[in-house]
Structure formats: structure tokens, C-alpha cells
Protein backbone atom coordinates (compact mmCIF):
# COMPACT_ATOMS: atom_id res chain seq x y z
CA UNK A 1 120.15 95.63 106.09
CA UNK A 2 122.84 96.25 109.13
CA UNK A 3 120.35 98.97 110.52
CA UNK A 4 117.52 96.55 110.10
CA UNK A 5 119.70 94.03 112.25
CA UNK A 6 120.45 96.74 114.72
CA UNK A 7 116.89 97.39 115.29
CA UNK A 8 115.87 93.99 115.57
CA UNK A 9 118.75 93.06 118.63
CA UNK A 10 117.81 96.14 119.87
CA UNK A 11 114.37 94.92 120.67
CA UNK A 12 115.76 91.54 122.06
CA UNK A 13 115.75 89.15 118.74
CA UNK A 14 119.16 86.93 118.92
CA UNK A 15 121.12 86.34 115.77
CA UNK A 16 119.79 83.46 115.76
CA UNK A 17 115.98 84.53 115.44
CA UNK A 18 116.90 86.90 113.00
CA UNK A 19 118.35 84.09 110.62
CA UNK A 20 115.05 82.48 110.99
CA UNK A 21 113.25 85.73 110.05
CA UNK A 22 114.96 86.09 107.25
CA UNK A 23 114.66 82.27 105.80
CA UNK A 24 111.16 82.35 106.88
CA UNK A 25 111.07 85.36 104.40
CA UNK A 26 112.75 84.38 101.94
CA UNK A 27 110.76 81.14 101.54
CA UNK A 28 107.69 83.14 101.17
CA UNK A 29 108.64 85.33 98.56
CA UNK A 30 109.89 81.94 97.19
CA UNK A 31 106.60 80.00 97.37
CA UNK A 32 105.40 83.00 95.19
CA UNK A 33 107.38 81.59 92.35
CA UNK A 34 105.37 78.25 92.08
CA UNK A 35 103.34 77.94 89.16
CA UNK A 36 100.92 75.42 88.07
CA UNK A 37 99.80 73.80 84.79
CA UNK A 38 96.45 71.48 84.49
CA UNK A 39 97.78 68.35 83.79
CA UNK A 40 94.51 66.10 83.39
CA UNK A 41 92.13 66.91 86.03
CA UNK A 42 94.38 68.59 88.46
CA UNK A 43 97.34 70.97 89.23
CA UNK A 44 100.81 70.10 88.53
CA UNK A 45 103.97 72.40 89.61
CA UNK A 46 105.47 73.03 86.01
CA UNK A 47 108.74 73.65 87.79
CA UNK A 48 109.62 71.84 91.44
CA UNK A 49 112.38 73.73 91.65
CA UNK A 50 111.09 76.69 93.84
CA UNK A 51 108.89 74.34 95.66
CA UNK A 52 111.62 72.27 97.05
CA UNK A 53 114.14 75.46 98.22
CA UNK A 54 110.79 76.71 99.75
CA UNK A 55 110.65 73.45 101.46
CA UNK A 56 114.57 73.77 102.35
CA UNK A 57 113.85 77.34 103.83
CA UNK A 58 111.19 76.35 106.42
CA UNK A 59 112.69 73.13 107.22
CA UNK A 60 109.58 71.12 105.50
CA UNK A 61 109.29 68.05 103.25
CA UNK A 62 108.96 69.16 99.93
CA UNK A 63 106.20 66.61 99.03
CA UNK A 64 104.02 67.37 101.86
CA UNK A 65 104.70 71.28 100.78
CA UNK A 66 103.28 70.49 96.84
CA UNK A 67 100.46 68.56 98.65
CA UNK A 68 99.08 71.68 100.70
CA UNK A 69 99.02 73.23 97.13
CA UNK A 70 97.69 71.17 95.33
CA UNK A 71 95.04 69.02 97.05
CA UNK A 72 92.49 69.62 99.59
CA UNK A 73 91.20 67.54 102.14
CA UNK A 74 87.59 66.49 102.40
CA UNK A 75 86.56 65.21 105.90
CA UNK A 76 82.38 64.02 106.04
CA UNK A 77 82.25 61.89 109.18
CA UNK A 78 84.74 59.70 109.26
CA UNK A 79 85.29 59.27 105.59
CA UNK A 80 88.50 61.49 103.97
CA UNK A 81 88.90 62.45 100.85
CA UNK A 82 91.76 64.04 98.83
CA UNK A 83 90.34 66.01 95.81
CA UNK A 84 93.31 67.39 93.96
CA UNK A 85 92.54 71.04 92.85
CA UNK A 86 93.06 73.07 89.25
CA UNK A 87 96.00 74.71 88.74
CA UNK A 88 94.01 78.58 89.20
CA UNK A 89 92.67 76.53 92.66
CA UNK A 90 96.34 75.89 93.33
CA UNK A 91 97.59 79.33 93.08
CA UNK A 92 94.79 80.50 95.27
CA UNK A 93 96.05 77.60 97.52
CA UNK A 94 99.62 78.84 96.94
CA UNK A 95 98.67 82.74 97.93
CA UNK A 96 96.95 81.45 101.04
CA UNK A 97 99.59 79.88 102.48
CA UNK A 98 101.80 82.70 101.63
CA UNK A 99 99.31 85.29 103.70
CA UNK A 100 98.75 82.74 106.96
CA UNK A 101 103.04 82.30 107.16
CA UNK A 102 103.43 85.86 106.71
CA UNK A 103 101.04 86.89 109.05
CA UNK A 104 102.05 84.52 111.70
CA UNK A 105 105.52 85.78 111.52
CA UNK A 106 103.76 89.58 111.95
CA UNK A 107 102.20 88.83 115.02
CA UNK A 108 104.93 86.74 116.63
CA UNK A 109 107.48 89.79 115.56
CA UNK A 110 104.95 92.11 117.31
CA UNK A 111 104.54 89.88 120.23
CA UNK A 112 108.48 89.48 120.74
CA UNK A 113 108.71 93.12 119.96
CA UNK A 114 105.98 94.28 123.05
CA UNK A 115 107.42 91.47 125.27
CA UNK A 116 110.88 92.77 124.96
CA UNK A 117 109.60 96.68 125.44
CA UNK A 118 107.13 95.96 128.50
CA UNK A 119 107.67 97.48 131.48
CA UNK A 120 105.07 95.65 133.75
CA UNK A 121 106.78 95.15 136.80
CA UNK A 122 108.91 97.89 137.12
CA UNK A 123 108.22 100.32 139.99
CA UNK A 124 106.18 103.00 139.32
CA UNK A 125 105.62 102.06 135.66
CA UNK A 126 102.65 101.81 133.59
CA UNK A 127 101.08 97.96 133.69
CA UNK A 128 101.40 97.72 129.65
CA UNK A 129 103.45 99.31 126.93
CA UNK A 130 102.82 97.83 123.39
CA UNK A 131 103.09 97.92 120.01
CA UNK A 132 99.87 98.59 117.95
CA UNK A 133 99.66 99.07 114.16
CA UNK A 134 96.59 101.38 112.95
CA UNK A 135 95.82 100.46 109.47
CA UNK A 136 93.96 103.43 107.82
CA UNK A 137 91.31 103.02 104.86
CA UNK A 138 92.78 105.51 103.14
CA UNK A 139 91.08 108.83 101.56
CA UNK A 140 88.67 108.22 98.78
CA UNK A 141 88.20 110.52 95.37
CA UNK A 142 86.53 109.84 92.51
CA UNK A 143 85.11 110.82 89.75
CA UNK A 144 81.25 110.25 91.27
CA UNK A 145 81.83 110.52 95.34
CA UNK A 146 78.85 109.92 97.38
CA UNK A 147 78.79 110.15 101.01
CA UNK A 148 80.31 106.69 101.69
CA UNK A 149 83.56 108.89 100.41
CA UNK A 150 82.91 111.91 102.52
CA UNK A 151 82.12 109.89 105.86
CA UNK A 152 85.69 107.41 105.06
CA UNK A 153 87.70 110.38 104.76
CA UNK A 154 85.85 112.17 107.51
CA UNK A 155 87.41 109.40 109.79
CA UNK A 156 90.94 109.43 108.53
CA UNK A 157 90.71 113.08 108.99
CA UNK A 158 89.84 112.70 112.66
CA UNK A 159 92.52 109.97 112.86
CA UNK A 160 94.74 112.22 111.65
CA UNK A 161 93.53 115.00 114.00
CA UNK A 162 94.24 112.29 117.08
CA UNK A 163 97.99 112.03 115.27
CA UNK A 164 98.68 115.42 115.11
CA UNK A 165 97.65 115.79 118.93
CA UNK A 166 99.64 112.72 120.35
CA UNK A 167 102.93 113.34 117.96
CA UNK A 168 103.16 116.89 117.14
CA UNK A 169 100.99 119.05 119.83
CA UNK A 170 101.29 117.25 123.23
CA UNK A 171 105.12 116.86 122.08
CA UNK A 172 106.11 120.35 121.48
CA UNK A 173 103.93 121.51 124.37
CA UNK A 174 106.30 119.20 126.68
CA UNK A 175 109.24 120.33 125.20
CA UNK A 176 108.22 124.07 125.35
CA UNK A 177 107.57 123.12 129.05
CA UNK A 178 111.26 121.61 130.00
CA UNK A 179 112.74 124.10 128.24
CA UNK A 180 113.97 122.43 125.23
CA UNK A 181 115.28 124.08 121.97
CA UNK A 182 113.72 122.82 118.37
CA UNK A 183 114.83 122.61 115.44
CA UNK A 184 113.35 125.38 112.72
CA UNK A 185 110.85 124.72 110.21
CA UNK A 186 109.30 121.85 112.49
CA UNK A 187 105.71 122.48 111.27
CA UNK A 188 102.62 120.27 110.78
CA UNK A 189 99.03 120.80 108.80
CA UNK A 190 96.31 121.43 111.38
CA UNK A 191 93.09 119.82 110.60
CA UNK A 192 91.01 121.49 112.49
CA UNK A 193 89.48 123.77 110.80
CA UNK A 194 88.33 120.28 108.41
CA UNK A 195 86.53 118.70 111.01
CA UNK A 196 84.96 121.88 112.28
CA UNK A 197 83.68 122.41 109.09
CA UNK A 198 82.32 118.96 108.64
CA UNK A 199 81.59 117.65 112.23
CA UNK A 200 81.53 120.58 114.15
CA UNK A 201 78.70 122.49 115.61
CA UNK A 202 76.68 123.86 112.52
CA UNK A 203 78.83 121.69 110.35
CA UNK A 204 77.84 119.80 107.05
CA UNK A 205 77.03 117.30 108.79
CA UNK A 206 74.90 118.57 111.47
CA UNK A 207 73.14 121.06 108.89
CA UNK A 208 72.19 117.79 106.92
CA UNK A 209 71.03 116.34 110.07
């Protein structure tokens, strides 16, 4: 947790935004611990309790917290409705709001994070220096693969390839270049041979072509 903290002043968050981090945080994984019962026709929290320290946590009123849960708002024209929802319609409710804080606090992290590290302005330097995340599909087996399977992995394999080239290859050629000692046993698994023998000139996939 005290490395965590380091990194985050490091990259210009004030103890101050941190604390908010942290309750915005904990309230979600808090919000995860409402539960609903059918009571009649609609949802009722069978415990408050997590509901109102949620509340306490982002600085909310509680009521208008169990409202966003548990009734939605029907606007035709003019006319608005409140239909209160089922309890399984107030956990999806519930799980929703948990995803849109929780991704708003991602992208305003990453957005503080990029702000702090840009170095537009400075002479001679690049006009933008960011953060990006690259969320990968992920390789594929099972039992019956198809080539849906071979064409995801095919991908991550050349994402992988574009990895091993930025981190490991263009790296060690610099450091080979300025003269600098590494450590031993700093290795990586080349793909290429993969891709040549699936994308490549008289591959797979050019012989099925």
C-alpha cells in the first residue's frame, strides 16, 4: 500500500486525491454488498446498512443512492414516470453503477496520470507522451477450434511480436549500442517463426488463400 502511494505522488496525485481514490474505492466494492428482496412488486434493500456507508463514502444522500437502484425513470414527452424495478432488475441496476463509477475513476486516473507525464512544451520534446492500456482478447483453445480461434490468436501473436520488438529487441539493441552491461539470463520467446508459419509468405494462411 506505501509503494502504491509512492507511485501515485510520483505521478502528481496529492494526498489529498489519493484519499478520494481510495473512498471512491472503497464505496464501490461496498455498493457490491447491497442485496435486494421482492417485497410486493418491487425491490427492497434487505439490509440499508451498506447502502448508507456507500452513500457516506461518495459524499451522497443515501435515499437518492437506494433510488438509482431501485427505480427507473420513464420520460415520454413531458410526462415522468418512476417504475420501481425487481430485485434481479436492481442488482443489474446495482452492477451498473458499480462499472460507470469505476470506470470514470479509470479514465480520470489515466488522464491525471498522462497530464502529469506530458512533455508538450518542453524544447525539443515530443508533442505527446501518454498512457495507453492495450486490452488483449486473449488466446483461444478448445476442444472444437475453428478458424475464429486460429485468426484471434493469430492477432495476439502479432501483438505479441510488436511487444517483443518495442520492449525486448529495440531495448537491448540500444543498450548494446551505448555500451551498457546486462544482466544474464535476460531472454525472451521469439515469435517469429509463428507468424511466418501462419502469415508469412507460403504460410497457412496464404496456402488457404
Amino acid at each position: 500500500f506505501e509503494l502504491l502511494c509512492e507511485a501515485l505522488a510520483a505521478v502528481g496525485f496529492t494526498d489529498l486525491q489519493q484519499q478520494e481514490i481510495f473512498r471512491i474505492v472503497a464505496g464501490v466494492l461496498t455498493l457490491g454488498n447491497c442485496s435486494f428482496a421482492n417485497v410486493g412488486d418491487r425491490a427492497s434493500l434487505e439490509d440499508e446498512a451498506p447502502a448508507i456507508r456507500t452513500a457516506e463514502l461518495f459524499g451522497i444522500d443515501a435515499g437518492a443512492l437506494q433510488r438509482c437502484m431501485s427505480v427507473r425513470k420513464l420520460v415520454v414527452g413531458r410526462d415522468v414516470t418512476m417504475k420501481p424495478l425487481s430485485a434481479s432488475d436492481a442488482q443489474t441496476a446495482r452492477d451498473a453503477l458499480s462499472r460507470v463509477i469505476y470506470g470514470h475513476l479509470f479514465l480520470w486516473l489515466i488522464q491525471g496520470m498522462n497530464t502529469s507525464l506530458s512533455t508538450e512544451g518542453s524544447a525539443g520534446a515530443p508533442k505527446e507522451h501518454l498512457i495507453g492500456v492495450l486490452d488483449l482478447a486473449g488466446f483461444e483453445s478448445f476442444e472444437k477450434n475453428s478458424l475464429e480461434q486460429l485468426l484471434i490468436n493469430l492477432s495476439n501473436e502479432h501483438l505479441q511480436q510488436h511487444f517483443n520488438n518495442t520492449v525486448f529487441k529495440e531495448e537491448l539493441a540500444d543498450c548494446e549500442a551505448e555500451g551498457v552491461m546486462l544482466p544474464s539470463g535476460l531472454d525472451f520467446v521469439d515469435n517469429s517463426d509463428i507468424l511466418a508459419l501462419l502469415d508469412g509468405k507460403s504460410g497457412v494462411l496464404d496456402l488457404l488463400d
